[in-house]
Structures are given as C-alpha cells and as structure tokens.
C-alpha atoms as a PDB file:
ATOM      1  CA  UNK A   1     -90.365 172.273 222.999  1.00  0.00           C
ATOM      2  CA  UNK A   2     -90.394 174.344 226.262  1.00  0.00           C
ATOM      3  CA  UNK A   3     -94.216 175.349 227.211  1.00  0.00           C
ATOM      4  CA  UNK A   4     -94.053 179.076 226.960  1.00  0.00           C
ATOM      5  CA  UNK A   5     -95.253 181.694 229.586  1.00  0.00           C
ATOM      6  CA  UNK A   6     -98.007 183.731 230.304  1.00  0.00           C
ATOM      7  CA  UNK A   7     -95.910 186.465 230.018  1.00  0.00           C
ATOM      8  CA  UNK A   8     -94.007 185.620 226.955  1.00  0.00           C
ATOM      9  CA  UNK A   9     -97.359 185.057 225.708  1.00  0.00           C
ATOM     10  CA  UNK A  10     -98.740 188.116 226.636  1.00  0.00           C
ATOM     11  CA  UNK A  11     -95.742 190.163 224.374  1.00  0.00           C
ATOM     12  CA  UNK A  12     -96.420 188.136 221.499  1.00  0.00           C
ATOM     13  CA  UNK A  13    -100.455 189.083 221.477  1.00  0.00           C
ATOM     14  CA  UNK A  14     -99.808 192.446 221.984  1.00  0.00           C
ATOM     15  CA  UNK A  15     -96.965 192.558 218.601  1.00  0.00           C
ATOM     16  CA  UNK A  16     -99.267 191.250 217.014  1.00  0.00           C
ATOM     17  CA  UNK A  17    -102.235 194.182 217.976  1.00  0.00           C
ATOM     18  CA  UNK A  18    -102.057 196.995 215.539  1.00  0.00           C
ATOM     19  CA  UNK A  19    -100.943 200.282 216.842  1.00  0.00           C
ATOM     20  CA  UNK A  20    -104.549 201.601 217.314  1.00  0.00           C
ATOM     21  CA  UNK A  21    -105.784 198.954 219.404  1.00  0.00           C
ATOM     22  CA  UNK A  22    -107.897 199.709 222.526  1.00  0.00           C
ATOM     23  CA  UNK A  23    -108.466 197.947 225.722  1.00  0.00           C
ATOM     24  CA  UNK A  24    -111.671 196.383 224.472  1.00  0.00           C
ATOM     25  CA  UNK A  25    -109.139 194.557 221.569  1.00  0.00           C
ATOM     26  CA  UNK A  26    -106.284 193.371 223.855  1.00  0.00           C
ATOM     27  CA  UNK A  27    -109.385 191.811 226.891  1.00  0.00           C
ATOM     28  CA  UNK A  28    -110.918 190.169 223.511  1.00  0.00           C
ATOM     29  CA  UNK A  29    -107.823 188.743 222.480  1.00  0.00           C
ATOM     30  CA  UNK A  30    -106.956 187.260 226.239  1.00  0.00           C
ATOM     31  CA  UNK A  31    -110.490 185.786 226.148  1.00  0.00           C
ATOM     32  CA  UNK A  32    -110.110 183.789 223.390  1.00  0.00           C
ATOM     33  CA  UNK A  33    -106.380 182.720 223.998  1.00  0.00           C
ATOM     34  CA  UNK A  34    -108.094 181.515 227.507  1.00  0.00           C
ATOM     35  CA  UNK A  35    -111.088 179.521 225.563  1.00  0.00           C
ATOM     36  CA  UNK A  36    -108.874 178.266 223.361  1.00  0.00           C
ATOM     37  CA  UNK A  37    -106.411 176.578 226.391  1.00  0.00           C
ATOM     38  CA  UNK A  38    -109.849 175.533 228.525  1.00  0.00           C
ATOM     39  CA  UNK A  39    -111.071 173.843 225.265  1.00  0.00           C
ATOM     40  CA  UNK A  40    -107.765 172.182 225.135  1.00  0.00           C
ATOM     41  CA  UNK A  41    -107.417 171.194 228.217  1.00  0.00           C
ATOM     42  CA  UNK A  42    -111.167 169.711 228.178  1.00  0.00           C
ATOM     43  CA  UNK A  43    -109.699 167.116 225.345  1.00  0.00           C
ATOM     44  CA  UNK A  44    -106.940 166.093 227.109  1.00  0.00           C
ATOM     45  CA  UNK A  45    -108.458 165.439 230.443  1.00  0.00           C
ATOM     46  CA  UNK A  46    -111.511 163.589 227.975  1.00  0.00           C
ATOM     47  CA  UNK A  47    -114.428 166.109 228.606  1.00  0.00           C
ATOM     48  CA  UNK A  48    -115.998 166.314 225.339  1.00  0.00           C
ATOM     49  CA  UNK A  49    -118.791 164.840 223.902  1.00  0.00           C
ATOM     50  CA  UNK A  50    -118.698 163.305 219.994  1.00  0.00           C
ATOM     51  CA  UNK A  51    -120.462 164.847 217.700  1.00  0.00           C
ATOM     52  CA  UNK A  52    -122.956 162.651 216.456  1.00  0.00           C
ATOM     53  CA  UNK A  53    -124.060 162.818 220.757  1.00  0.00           C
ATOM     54  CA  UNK A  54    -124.260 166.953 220.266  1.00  0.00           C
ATOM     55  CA  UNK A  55    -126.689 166.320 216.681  1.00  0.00           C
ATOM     56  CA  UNK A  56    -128.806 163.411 219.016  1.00  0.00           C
ATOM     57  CA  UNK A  57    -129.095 166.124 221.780  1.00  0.00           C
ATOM     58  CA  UNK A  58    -130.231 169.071 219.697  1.00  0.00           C
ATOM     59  CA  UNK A  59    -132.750 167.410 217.542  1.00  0.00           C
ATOM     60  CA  UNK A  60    -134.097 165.739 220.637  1.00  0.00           C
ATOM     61  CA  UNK A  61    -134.198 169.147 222.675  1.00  0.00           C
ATOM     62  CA  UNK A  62    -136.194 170.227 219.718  1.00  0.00           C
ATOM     63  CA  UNK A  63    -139.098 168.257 219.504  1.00  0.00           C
END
C-alpha cells in the first residue's frame, strides 16, 4: 500500500472536523497525528523502553 501524503492527509483530517470547528481543533488534531508518527517512528528505529523498565524507574524516582 502506497504511503500517503501530507497533503492527502491533511483533506482527510479536515472531512472528518465537523463544520463548526475552529483553528484551535484542526492545530490539536495535527499535533496528535504528529505524536502519533514520532511515537511510531521511535519503535521502529528501537527507542523505547519496556515497560516493566518505566514501573522500575518510577517507583525508584519515588523513594
């Protein structure tokens, strides 16, 4: 399946806004497609941490 563009992208989040959106909705929307893709791209390129190592860290950052 072809990787799809920005811009086709772009179209589909915005059908998909109702008609009284704002600004604030369509910036929120970008920012989470764009989390979403840098999460992504952190587990394919191996930059995540298990999380049993998270639970260890926490607890240990507690005390």
């Amino acid at each position: 399946m072809p990787a799809t563009s920005v811009r086709d992208e772009t179209r589909r989040l915005a059908d998909q806004l109702p008609d009284d959106a704002t600004w604030e909705d369509v910036l929120y929307q970008v920012y989470v497609r764009q989390s979403i893709e840098a999460g992504l791209e952190d587990v394919r390129a191996g930059r995540v941490v298990p999380a049993d190592e998270v639970r260890r860290r926490v607890v240990t950052a507690r005390r």
